[in-house]
Structures are given as C-alpha cells and as structure tokens.
Protein backbone atom coordinates (compact mmCIF):
# COMPACT_ATOMS: atom_id res chain seq x y z
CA UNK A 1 77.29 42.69 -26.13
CA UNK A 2 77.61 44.83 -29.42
CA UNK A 3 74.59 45.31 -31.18
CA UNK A 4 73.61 46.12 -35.35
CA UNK A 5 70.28 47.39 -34.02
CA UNK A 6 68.32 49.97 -32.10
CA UNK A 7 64.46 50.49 -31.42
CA UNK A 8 63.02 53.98 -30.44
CA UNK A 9 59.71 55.25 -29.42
CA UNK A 10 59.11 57.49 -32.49
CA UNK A 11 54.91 58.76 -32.36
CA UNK A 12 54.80 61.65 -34.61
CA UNK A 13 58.16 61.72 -35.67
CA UNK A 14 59.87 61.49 -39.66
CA UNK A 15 63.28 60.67 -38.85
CA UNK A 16 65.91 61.84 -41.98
CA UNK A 17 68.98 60.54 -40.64
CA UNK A 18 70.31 58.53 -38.12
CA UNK A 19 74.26 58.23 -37.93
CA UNK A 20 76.79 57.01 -35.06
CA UNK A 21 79.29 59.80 -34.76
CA UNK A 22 81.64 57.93 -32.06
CA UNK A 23 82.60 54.22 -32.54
CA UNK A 24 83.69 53.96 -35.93
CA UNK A 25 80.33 55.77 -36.88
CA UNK A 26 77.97 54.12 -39.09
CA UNK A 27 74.96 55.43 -41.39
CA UNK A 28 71.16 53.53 -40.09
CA UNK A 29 68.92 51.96 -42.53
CA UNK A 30 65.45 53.38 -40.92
CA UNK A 31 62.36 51.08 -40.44
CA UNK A 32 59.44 52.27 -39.20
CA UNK A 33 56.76 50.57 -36.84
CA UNK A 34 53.96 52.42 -37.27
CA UNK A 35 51.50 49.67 -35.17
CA UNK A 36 53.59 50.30 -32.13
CA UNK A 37 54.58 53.71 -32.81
CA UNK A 38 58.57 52.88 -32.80
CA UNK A 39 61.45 53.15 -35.67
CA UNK A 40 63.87 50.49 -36.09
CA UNK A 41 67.61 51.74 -36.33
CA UNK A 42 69.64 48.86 -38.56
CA UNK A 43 73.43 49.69 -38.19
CA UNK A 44 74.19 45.87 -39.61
CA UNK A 45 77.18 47.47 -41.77
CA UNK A 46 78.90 48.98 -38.31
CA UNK A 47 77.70 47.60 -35.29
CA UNK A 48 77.51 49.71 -32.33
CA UNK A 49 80.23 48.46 -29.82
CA UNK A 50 79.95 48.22 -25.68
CA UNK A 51 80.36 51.51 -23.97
CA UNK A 52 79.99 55.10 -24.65
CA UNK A 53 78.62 56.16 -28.20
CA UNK A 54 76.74 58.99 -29.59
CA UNK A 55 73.80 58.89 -31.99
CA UNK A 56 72.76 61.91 -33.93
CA UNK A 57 69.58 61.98 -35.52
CA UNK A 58 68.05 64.65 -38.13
CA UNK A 59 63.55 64.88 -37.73
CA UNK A 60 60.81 66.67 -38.18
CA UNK A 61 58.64 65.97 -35.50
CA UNK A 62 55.29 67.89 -34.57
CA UNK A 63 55.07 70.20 -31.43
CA UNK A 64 52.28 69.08 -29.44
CA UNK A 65 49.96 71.92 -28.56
CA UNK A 66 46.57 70.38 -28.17
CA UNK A 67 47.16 68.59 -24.64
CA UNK A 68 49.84 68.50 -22.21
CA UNK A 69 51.45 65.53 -22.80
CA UNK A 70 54.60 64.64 -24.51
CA UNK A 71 57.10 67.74 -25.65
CA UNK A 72 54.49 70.63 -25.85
CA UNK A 73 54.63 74.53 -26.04
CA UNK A 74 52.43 75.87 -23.12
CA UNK A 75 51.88 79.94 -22.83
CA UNK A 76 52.10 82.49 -20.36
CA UNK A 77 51.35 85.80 -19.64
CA UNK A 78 54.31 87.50 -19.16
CA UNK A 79 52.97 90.99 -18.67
CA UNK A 80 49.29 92.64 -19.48
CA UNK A 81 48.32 91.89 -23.20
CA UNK A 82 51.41 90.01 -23.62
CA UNK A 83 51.77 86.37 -24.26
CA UNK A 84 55.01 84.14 -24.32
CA UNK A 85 55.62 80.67 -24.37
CA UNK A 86 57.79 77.97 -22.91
CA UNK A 87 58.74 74.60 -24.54
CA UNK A 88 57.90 71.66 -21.78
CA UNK A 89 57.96 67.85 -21.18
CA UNK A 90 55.65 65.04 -19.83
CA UNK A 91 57.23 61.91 -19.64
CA UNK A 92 55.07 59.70 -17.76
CA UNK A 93 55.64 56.33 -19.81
CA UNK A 94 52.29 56.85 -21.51
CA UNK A 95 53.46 59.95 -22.95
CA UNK A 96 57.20 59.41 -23.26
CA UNK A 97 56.95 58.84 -27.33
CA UNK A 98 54.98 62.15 -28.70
C-alpha cells in the first residue's frame, strides 16, 4: 500500500532535509521523537507509491568515537609513529540508530 509517512531510527542525528527524488518526489515535514530516539518523515502532500523509490536526506550527525558501537572512527597504526583511521559500523539492533 502507498504510504504519506516514514519512521527512522535517528539517535544523534539533526536531519535538514528529507526529499523523495523518484516517484513524483516530494519535500518531508520532519518530526522528531526524541523519547524513542526516531524522526518522523510526513510526505502527506506526495505520498510515496509501491515499489522502488529513493530518499535523500541532508544531516549532521556526530561520529561516535568514545565506544565501538554504531558508525565510529577506530585508529590504526599504519607504520611506526604513524596513526590512521578507518570509518566502521556496528549494527547489532542495539546499536543500529547512533
């Protein structure tokens, strides 16, 4: 069924913009849910039709470097004296929204 709505795991995130760029495309009116740590997408002027679309969304968003969860940057050696670092993901379902 077509929907005017989608809800997002969003923990540390400021989303700007969020815009359908397939299906007729369609600006969002964005809601946050701060007690569960979600946004709510509102597309009720276009809604999004069955099958293939693409949303684009424009946020800031903080890279996690306290603990290994979420989207982090972790370091490395990569030769004496020299550090470099690597952008990585945790996913487990706990995690998934950081």
């Amino acid at each position: 069924n077509a929907t005017t709505f989608l809800v997002l795991h969003a923990k540390n995130l400021n989303i700007t913009e969020a815009k359908l760029t397939s299906s007729g495309g369609g600006m969002a009116t964005v809601t946050y849910l701060p007690e569960y740590e979600m946004v709510y997408l509102d597309f009720f002027a276009s809604p999004i039709a069955v099958g293939e679309v693409t949303l684009e969304i424009d946020y800031i968003g903080v890279l996690n470097e306290r603990d290994n969860t979420g989207f982090y940057r972790e370091f490395f050696w990569k030769a004496i004296g020299e550090i470099s670092y690597l952008l990585a993901g945790n996913f487990q379902p706990i995690y998934a929204r950081k």
